[in-house]
C-alpha atoms as a PDB file:
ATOM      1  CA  UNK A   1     380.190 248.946  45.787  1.00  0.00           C
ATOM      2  CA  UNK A   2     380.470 246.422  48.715  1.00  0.00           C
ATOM      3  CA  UNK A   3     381.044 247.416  52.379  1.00  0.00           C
ATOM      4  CA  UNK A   4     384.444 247.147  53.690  1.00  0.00           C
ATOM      5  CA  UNK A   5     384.011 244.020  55.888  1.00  0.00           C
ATOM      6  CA  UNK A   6     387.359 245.097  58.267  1.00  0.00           C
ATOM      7  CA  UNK A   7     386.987 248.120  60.738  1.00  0.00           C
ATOM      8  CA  UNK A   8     390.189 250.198  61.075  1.00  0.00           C
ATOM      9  CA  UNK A   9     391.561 251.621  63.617  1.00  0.00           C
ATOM     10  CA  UNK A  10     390.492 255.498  63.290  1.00  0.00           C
ATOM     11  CA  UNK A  11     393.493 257.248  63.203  1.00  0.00           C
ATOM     12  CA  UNK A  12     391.978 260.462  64.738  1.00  0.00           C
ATOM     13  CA  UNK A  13     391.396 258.647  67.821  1.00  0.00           C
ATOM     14  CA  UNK A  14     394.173 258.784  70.665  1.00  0.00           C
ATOM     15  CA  UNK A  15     395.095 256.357  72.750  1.00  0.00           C
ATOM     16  CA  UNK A  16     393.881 257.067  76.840  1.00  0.00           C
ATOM     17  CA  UNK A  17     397.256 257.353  79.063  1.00  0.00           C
ATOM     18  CA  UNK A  18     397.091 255.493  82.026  1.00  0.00           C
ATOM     19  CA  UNK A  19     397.045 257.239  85.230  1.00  0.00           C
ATOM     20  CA  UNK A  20     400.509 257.567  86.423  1.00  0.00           C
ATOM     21  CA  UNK A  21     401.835 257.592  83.112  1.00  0.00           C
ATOM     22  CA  UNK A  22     402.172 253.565  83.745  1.00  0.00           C
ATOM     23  CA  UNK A  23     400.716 252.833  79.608  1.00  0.00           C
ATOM     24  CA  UNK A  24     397.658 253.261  78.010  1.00  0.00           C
ATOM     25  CA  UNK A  25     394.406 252.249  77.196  1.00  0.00           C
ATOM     26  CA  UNK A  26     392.869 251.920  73.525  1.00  0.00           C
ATOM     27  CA  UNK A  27     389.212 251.850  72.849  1.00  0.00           C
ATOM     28  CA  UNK A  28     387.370 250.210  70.259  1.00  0.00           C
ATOM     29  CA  UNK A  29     387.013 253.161  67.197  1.00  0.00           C
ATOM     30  CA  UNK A  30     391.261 252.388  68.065  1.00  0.00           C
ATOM     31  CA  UNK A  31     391.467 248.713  67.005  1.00  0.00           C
ATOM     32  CA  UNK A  32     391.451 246.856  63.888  1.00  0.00           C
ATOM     33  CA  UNK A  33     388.512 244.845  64.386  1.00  0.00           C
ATOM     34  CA  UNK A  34     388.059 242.074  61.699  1.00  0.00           C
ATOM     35  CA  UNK A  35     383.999 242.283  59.781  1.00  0.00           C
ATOM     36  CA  UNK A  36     383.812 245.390  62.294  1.00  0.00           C
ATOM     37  CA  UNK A  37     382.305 247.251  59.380  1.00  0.00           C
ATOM     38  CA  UNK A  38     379.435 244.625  58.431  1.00  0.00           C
ATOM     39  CA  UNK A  39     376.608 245.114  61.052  1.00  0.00           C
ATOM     40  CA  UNK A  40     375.586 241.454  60.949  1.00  0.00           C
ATOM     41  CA  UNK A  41     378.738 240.918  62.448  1.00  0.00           C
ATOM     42  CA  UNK A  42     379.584 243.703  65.233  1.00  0.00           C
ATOM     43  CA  UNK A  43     377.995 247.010  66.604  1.00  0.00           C
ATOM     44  CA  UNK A  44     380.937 249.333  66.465  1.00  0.00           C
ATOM     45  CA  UNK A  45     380.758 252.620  68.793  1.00  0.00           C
ATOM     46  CA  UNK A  46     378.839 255.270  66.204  1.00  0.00           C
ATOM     47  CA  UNK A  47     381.127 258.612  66.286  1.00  0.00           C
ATOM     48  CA  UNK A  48     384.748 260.033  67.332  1.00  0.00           C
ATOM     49  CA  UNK A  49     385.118 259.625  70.771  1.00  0.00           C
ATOM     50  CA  UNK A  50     382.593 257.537  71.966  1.00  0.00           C
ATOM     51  CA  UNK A  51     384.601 254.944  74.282  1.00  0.00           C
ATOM     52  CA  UNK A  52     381.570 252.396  74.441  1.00  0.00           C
ATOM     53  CA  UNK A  53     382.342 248.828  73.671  1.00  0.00           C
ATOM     54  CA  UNK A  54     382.242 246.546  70.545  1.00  0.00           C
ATOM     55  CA  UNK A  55     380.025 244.158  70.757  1.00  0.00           C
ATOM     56  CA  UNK A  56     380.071 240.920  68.809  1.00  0.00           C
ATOM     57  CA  UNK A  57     377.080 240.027  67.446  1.00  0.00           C
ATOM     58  CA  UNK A  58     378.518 236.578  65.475  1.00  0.00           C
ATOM     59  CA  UNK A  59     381.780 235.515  63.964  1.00  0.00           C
ATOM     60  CA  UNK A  60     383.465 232.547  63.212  1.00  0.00           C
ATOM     61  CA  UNK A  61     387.088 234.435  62.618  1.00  0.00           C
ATOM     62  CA  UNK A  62     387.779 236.430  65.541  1.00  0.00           C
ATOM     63  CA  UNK A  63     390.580 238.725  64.961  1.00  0.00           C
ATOM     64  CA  UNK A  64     390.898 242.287  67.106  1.00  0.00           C
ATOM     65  CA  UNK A  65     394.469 244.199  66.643  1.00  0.00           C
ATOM     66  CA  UNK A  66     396.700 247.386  67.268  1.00  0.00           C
ATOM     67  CA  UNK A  67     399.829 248.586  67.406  1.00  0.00           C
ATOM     68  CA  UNK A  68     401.057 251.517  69.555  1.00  0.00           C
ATOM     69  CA  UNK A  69     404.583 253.413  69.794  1.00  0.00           C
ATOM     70  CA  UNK A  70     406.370 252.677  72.743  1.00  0.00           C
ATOM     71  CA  UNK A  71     409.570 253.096  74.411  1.00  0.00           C
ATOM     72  CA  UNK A  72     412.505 250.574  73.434  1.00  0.00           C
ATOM     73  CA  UNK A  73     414.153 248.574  76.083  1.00  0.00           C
ATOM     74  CA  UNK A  74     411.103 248.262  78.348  1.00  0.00           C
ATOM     75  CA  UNK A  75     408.646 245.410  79.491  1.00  0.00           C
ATOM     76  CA  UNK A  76     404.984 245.691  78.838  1.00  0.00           C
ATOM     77  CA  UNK A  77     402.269 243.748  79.712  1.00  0.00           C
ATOM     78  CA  UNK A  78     399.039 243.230  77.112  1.00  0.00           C
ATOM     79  CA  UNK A  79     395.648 242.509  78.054  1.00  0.00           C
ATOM     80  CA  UNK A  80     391.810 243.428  77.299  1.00  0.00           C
ATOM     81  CA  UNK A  81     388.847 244.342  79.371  1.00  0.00           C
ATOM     82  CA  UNK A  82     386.026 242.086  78.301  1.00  0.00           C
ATOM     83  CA  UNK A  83     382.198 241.064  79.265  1.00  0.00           C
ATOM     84  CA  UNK A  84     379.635 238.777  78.147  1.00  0.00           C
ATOM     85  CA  UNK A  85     376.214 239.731  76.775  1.00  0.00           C
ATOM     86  CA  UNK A  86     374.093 237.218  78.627  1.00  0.00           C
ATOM     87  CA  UNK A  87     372.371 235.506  75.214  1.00  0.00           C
ATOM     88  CA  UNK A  88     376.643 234.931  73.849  1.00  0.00           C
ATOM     89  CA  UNK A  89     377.099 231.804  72.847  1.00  0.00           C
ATOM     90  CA  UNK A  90     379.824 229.619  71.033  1.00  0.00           C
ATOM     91  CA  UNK A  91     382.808 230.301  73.870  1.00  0.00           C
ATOM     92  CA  UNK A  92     382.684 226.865  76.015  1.00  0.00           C
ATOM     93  CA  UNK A  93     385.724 225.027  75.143  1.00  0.00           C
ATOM     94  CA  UNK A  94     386.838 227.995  72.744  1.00  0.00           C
ATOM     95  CA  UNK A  95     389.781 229.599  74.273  1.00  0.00           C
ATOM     96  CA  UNK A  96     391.061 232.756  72.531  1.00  0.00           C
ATOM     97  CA  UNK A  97     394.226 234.172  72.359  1.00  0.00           C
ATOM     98  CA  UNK A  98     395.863 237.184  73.659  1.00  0.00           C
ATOM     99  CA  UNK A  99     399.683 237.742  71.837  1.00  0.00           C
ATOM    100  CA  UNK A 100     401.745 240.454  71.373  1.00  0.00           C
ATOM    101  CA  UNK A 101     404.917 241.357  69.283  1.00  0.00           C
ATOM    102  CA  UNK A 102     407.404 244.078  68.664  1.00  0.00           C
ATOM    103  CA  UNK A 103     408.064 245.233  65.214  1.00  0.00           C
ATOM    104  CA  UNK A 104     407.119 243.588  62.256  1.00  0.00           C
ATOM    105  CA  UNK A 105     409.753 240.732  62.072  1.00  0.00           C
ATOM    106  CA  UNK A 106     409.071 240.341  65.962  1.00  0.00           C
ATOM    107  CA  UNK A 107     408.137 236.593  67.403  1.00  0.00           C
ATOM    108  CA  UNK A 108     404.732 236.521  68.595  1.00  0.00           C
ATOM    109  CA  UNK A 109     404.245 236.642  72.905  1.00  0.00           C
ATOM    110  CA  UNK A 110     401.128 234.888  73.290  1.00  0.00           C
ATOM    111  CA  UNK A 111     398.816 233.669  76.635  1.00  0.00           C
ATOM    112  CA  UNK A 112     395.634 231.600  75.959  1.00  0.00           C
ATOM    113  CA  UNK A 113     392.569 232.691  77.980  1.00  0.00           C
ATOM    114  CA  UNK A 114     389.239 231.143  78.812  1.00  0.00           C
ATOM    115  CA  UNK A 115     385.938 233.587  78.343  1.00  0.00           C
ATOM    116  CA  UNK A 116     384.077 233.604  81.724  1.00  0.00           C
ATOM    117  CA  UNK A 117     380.681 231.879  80.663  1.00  0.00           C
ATOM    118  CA  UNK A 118     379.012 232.695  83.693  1.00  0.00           C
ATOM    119  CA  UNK A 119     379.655 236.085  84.912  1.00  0.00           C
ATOM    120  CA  UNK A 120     377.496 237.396  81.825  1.00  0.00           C
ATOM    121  CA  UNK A 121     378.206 241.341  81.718  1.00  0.00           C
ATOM    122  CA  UNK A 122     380.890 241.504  84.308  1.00  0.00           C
ATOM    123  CA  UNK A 123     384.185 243.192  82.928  1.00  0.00           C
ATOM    124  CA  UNK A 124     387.441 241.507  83.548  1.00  0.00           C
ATOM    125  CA  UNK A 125     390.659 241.378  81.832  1.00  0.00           C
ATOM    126  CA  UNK A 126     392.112 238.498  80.219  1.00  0.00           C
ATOM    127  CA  UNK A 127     394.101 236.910  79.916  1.00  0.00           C
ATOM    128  CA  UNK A 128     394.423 236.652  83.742  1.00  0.00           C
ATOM    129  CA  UNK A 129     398.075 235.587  83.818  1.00  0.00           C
ATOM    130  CA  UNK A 130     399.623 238.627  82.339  1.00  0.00           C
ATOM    131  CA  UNK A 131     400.772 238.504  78.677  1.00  0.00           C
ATOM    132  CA  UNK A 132     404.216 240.458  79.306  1.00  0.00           C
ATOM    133  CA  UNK A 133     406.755 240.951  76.628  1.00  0.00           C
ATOM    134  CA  UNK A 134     409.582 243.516  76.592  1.00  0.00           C
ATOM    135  CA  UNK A 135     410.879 245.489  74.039  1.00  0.00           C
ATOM    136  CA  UNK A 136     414.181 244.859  72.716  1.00  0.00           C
ATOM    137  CA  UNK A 137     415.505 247.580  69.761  1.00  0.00           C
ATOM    138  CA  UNK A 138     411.943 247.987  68.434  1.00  0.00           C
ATOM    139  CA  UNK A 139     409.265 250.348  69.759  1.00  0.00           C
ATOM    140  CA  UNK A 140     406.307 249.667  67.798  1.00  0.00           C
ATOM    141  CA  UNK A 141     404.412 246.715  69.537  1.00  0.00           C
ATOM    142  CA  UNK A 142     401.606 245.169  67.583  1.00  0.00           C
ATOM    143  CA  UNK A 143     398.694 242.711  69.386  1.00  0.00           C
ATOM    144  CA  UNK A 144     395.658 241.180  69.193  1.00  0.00           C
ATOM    145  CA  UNK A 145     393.074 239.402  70.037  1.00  0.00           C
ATOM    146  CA  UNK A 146     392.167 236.121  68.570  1.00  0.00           C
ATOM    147  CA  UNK A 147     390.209 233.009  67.633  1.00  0.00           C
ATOM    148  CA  UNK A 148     390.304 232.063  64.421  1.00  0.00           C
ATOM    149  CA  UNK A 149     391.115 228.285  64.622  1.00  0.00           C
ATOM    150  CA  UNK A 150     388.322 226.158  65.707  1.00  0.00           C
ATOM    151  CA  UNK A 151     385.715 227.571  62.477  1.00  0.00           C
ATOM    152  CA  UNK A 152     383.215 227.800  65.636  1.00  0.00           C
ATOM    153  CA  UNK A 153     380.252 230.443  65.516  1.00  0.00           C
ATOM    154  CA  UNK A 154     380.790 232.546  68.215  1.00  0.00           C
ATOM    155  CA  UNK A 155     378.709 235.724  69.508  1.00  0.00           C
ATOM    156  CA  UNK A 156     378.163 238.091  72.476  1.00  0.00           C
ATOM    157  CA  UNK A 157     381.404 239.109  73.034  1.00  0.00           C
ATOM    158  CA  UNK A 158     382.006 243.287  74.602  1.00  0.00           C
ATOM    159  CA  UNK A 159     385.257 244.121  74.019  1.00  0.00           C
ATOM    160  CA  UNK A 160     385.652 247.480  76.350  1.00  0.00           C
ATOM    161  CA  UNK A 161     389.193 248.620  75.795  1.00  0.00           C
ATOM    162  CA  UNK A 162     392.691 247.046  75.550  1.00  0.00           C
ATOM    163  CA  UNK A 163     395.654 248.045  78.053  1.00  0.00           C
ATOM    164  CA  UNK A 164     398.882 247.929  77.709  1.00  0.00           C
ATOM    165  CA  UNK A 165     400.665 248.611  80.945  1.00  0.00           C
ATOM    166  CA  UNK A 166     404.348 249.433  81.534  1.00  0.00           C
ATOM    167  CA  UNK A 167     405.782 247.133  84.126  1.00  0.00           C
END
């Protein structure tokens, strides 16, 4: 029997409240993470609760997503803590894309972002203008992280956590 190339979120992970009670923070083992499961691809965090980061070893089909329960009638803003390894490769003139939607039927939020090339293994969180979308009657907002349309190799990639932050 074949691996399963997609990672799924493990549902007996739990999202990280933000301080304050301003949103919350999601961790890898909490994202869908496209050929997550196929170690030529990505080094996953090993075991339930370990909040280390994915690391992208090399894709050509980038594709990282949740969804989280939130309350209607508010406005959120979406984003991801990232690094560089310092060997990645793949990411000049390859934006990726941050978007976000509410329910199902919602219309896709998105802000491009450009990976930061030269401050290998410092975290920051893209995209740097802030991806902010509000809830209208649905609560469950679903988002991602993505680059899946220029069929370029791509590796070295740490995703940390995303954060969604009520504004």
């Amino acid at each position: 029997m074949a691996a399963k190339a997609h990672y799924d979120a493990d549902p007996l992970e739990q999202e990280q409240e933000l301080e304050g009670g301003g949103g919350y923070k999601l961790y890898p083992r909490q994202l869908n993470i496209v050929w997550g499961n196929d170690p030529r691809y990505w080094r996953i965090p090993a075991g339930k609760g370990d909040t280390g980061p994915a690391e992208l070893i090399q894709v050509c089909w980038l594709e990282v997503t949740g969804s989280l329960q939130l309350e209607a009638n508010k406005t959120y803003e979406v984003g991801f803590k990232v690094s560089l390894t310092p060997d990645a490769f793949g990411w000049n003139g390859c934006p990726v894309y941050v978007m976000a939607k509410f329910g199902k039927r919602g219309k896709y939020s998105w802000k491009r972002a450009t990976l930061k090339t030269d401050k290998a293994e410092d975290q920051y969180q893209i995209p740097e203008q802030v991806l902010s979308i509000k809830s209208e009657t649905e609560n469950t907002l679903y988002f991602g992280l993505y680059e899946v349309w220029s069929g370029k190799w791509k590796g070295g990639l740490k995703i940390h956590e995303a954060i969604i932050k009520k504004k």
